[in-house]
N, C-alpha and C. Protein backbone atom coordinates (compact mmCIF):
# COMPACT_ATOMS: atom_id res chain seq x y z
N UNK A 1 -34.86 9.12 4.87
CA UNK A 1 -35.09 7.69 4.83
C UNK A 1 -35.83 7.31 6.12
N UNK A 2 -36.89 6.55 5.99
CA UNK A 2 -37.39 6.13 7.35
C UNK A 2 -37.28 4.94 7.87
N UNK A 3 -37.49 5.09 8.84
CA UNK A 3 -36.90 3.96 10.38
C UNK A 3 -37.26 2.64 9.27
N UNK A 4 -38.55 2.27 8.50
CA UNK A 4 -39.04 1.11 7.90
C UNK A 4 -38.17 0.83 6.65
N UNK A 5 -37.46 1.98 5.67
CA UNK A 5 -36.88 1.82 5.05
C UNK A 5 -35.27 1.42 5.14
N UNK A 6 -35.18 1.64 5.77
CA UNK A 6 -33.70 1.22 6.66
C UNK A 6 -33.31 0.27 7.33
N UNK A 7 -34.65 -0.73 8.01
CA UNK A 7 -34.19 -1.91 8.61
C UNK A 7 -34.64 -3.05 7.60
N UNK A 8 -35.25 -2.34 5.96
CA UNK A 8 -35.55 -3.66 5.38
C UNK A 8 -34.55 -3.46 4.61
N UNK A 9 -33.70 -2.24 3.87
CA UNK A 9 -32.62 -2.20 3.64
C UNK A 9 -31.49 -2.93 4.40
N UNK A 10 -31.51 -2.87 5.62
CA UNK A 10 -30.15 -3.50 6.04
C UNK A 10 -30.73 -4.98 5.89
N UNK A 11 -31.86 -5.72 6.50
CA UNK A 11 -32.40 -7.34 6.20
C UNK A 11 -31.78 -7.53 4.91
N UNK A 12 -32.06 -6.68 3.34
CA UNK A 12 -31.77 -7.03 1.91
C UNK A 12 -30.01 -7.43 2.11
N UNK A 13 -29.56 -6.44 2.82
CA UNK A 13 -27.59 -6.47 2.59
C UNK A 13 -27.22 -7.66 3.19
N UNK A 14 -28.28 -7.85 4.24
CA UNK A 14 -27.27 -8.53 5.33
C UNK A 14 -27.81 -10.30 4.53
N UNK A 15 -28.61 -10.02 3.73
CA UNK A 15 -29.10 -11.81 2.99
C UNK A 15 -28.11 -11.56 2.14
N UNK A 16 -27.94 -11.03 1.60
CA UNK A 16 -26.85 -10.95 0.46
C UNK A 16 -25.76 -11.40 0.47
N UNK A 17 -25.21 -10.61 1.83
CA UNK A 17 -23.64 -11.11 2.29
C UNK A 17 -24.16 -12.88 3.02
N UNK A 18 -24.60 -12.89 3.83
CA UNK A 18 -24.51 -14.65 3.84
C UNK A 18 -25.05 -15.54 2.22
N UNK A 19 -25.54 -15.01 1.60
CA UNK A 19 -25.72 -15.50 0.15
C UNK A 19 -23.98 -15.70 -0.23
N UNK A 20 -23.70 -14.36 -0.49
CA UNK A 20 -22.34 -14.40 -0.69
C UNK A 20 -21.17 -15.79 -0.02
N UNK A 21 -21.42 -15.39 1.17
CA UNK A 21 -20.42 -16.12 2.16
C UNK A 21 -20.64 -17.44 1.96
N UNK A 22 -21.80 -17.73 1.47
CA UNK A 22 -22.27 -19.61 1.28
C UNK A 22 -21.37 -20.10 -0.41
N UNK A 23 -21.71 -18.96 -0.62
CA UNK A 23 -21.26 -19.03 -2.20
C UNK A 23 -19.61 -19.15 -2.23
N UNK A 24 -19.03 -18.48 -1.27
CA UNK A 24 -17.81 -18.92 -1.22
C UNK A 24 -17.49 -19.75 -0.44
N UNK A 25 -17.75 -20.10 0.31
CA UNK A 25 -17.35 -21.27 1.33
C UNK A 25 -17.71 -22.53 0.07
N UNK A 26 -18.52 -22.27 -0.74
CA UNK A 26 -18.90 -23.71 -1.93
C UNK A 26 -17.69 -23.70 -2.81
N UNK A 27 -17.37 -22.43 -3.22
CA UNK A 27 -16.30 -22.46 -3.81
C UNK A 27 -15.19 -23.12 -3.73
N UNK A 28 -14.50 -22.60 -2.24
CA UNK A 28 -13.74 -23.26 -1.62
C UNK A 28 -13.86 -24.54 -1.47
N UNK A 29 -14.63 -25.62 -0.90
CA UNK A 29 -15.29 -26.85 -0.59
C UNK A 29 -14.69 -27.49 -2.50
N UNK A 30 -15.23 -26.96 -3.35
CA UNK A 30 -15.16 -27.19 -4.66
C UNK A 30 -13.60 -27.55 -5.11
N UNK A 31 -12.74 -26.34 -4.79
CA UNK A 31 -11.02 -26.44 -4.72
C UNK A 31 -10.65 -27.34 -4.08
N UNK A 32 -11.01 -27.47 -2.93
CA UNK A 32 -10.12 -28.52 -2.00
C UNK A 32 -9.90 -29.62 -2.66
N UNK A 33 -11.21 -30.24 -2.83
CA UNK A 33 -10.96 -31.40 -3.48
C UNK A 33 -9.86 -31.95 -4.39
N UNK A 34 -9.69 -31.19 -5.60
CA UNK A 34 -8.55 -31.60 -6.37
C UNK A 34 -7.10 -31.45 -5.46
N UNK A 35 -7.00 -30.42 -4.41
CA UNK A 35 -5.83 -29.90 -3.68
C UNK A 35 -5.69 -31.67 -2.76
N UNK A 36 -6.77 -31.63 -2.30
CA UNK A 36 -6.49 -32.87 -0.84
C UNK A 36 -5.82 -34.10 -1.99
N UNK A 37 -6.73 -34.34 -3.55
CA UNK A 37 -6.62 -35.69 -4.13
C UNK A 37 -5.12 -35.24 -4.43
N UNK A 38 -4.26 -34.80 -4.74
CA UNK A 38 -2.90 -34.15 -5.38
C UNK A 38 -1.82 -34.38 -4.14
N UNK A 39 -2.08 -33.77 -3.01
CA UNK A 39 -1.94 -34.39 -1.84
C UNK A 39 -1.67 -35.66 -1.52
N UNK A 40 -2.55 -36.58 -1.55
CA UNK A 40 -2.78 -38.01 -0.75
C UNK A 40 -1.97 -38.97 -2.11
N UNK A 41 -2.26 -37.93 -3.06
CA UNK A 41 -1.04 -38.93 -4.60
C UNK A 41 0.36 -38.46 -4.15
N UNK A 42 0.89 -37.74 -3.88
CA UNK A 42 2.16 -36.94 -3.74
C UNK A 42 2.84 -37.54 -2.16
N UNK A 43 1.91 -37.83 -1.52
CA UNK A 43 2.34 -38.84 -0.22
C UNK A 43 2.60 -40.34 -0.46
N UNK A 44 1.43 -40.74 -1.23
CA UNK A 44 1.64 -41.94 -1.92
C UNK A 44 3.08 -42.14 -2.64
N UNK A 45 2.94 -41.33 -4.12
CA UNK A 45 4.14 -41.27 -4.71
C UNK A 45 5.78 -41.18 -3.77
N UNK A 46 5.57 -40.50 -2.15
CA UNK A 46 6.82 -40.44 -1.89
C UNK A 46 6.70 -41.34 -0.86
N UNK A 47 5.96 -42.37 -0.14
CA UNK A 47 5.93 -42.93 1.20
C UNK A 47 5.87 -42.09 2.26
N UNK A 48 5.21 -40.94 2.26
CA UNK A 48 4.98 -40.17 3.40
C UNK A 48 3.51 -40.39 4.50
N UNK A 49 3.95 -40.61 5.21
CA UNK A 49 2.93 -40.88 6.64
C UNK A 49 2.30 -39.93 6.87
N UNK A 50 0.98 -39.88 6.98
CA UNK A 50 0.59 -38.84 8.29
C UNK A 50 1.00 -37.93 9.52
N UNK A 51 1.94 -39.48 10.03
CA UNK A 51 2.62 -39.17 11.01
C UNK A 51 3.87 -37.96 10.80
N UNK A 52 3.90 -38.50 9.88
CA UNK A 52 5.18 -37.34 9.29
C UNK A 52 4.95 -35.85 9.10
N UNK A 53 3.96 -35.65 8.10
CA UNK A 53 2.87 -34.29 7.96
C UNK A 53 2.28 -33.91 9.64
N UNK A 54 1.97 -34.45 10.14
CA UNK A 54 1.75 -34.22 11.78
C UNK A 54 3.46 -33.35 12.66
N UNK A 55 4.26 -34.30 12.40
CA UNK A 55 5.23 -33.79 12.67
C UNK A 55 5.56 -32.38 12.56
N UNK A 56 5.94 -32.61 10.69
CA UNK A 56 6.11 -31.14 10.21
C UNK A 56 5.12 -30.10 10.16
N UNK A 57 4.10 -30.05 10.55
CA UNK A 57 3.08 -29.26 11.34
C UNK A 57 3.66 -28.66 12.61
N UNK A 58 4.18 -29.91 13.33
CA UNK A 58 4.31 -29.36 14.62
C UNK A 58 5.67 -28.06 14.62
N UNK A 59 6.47 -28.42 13.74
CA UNK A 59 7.70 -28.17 13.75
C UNK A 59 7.13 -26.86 13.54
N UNK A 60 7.00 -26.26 12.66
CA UNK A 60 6.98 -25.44 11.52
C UNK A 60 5.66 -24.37 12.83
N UNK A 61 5.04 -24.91 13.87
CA UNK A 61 3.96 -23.88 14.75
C UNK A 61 4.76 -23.75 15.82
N UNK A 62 5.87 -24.74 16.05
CA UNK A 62 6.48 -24.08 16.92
C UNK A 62 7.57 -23.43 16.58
N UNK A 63 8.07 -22.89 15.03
CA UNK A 63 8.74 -21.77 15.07
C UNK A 63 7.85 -20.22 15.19
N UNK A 64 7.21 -20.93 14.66
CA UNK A 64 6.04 -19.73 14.91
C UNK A 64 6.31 -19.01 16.24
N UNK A 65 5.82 -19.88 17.23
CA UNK A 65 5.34 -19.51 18.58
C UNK A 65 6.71 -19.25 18.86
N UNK A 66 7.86 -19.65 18.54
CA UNK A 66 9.36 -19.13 18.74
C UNK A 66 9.60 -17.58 18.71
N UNK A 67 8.86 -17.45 17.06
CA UNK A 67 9.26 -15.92 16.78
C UNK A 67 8.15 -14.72 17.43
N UNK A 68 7.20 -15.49 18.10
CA UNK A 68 6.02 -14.74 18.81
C UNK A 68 6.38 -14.48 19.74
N UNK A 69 6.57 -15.47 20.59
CA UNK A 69 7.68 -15.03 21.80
C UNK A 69 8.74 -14.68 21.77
N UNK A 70 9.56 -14.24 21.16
CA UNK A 70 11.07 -13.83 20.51
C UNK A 70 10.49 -12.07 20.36
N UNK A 71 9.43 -11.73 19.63
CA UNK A 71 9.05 -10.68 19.21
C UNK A 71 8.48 -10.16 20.63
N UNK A 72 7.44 -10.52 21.37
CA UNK A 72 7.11 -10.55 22.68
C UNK A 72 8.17 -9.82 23.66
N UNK A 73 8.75 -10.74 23.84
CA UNK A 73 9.91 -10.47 25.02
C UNK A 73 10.07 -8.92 25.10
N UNK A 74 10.68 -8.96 26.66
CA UNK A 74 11.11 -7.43 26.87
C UNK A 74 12.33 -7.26 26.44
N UNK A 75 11.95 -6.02 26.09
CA UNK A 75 13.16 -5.23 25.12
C UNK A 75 14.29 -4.70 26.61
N UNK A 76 15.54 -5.10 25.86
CA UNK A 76 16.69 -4.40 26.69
C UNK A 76 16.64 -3.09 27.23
N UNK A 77 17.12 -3.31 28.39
CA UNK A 77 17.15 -1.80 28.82
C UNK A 77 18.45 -0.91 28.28
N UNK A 78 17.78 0.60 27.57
CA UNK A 78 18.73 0.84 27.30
C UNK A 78 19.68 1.63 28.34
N UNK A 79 20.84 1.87 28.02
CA UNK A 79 21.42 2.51 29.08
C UNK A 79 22.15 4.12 28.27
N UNK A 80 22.44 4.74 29.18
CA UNK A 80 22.66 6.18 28.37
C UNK A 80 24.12 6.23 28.45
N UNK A 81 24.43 6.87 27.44
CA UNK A 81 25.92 6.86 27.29
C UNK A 81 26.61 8.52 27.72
N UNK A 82 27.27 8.49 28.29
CA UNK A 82 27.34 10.11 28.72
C UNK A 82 27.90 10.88 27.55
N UNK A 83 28.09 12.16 27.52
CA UNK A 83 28.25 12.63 26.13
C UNK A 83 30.10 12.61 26.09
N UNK A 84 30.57 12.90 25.03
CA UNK A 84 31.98 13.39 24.51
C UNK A 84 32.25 14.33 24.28
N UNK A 85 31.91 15.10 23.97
CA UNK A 85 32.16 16.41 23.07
C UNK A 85 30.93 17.25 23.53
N UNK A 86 31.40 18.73 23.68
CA UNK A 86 30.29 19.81 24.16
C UNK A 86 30.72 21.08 23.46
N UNK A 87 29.77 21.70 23.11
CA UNK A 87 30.17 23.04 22.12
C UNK A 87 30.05 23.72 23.44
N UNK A 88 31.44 24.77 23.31
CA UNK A 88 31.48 25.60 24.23
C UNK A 88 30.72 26.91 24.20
N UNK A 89 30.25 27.36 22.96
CA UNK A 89 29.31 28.71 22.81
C UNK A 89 27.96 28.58 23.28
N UNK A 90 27.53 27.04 22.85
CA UNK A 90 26.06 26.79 23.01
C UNK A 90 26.04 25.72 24.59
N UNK A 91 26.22 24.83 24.93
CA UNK A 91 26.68 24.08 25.97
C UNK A 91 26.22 22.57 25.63
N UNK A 92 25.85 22.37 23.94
CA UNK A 92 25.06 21.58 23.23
C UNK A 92 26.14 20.42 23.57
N UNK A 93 25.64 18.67 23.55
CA UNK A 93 26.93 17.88 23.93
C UNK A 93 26.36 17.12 22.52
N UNK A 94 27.34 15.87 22.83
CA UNK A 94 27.13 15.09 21.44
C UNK A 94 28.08 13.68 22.44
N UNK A 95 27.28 12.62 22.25
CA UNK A 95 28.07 11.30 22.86
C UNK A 95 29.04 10.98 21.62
N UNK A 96 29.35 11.38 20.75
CA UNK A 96 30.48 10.75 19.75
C UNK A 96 30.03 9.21 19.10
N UNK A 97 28.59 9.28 18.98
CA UNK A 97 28.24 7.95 17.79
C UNK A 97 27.39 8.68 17.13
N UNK A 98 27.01 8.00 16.16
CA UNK A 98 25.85 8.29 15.24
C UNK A 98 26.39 9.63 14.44
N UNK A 99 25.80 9.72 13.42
CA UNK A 99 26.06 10.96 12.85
C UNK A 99 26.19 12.50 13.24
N UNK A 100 27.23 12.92 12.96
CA UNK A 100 27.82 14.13 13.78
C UNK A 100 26.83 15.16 13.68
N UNK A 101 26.53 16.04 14.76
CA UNK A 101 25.53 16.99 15.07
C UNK A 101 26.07 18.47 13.67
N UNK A 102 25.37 18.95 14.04
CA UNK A 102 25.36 20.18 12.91
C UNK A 102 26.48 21.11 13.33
N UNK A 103 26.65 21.14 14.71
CA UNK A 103 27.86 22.39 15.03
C UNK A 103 29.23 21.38 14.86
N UNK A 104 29.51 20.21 15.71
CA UNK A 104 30.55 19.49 15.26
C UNK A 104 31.06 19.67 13.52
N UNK A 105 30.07 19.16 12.41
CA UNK A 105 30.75 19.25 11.08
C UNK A 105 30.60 20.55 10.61
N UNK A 106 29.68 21.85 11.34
CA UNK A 106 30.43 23.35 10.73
C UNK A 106 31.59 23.92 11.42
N UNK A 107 32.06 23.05 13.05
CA UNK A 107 33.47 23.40 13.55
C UNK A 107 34.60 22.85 12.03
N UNK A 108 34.46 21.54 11.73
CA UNK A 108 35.00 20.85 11.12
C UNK A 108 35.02 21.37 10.14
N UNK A 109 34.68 22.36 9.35
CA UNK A 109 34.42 22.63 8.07
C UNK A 109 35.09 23.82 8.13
N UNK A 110 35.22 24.57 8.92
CA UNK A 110 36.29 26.00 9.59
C UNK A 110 37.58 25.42 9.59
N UNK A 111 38.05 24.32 9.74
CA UNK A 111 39.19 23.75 10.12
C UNK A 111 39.31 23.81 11.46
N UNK A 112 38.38 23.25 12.40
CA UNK A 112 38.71 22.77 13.95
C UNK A 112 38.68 21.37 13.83
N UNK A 113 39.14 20.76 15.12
CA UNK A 113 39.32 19.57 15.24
C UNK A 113 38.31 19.36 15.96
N UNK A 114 37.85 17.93 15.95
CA UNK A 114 36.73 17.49 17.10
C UNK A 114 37.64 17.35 18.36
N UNK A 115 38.75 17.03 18.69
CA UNK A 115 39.68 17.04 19.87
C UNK A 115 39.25 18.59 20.53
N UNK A 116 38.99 19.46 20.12
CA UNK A 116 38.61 20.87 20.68
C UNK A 116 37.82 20.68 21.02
N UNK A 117 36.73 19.88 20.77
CA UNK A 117 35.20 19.73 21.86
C UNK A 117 35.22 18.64 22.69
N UNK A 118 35.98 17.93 22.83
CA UNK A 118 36.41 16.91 23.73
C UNK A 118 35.97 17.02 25.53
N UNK A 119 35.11 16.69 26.17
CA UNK A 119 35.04 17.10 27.71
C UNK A 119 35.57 16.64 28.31
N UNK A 120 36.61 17.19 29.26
CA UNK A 120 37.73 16.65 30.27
C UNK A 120 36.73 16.20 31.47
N UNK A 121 37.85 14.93 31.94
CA UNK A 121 36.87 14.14 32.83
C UNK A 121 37.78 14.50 34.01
């Protein structure tokens, strides 16, 4: 393909897509209308203000910005929990939450107790 065929190729795409983009932005422009008239009847019909729709605008961006900054924020520091239990063959530990490690439930499955892996303090 040459250098001439390629920049009148991209000129053809790139009219196209703003062809496009006009074509929808008309579209849109076209919708509103019945949306805004349905609107300004439905305010009518209930006595609702501007002022009011202003309001609940506001309300409703500042939960927004609530949960943005909520999501934002620094995360807790975590802190480490020292372990409970240590297999004595391997020296493997286990803090005693979360689901039990693989040697804990094949001790358990021999008939040992988890009190046998217990680390004295």
């Amino acid at each position: 393909m040459t250098r001439d065929t390629y920049t009148a190729l991209k000129q053809k795409i790139e009219k196209e897509i703003v062809k496009l983009q006009k074509q929808a932005q008309a579209l849109q422009e076209k919708r509103r209308g019945p949306v805004i008239t349905s609107i300004v009847q439905s305010m009518r019909e209930y006595e609702i203000t501007p002022e009011e729709i202003t309001a609940a605008l506001g309300k409703t961006q500042a939960r927004k910005t609530t949960r943005k900054s909520a999501a934002t924020a620094p995360k807790a520091v975590k802190r480490t929990v020292p372990p409970k239990y240590r297999n004595p063959e391997t020296g493997d530990t286990w803090t005693g939450r979360g689901k039990a490690p693989r040697w804990v439930s094949a001790a358990e499955s021999e008939g040992k107790s988890r009190d046998q892996f217990l680390i004295q303090n």
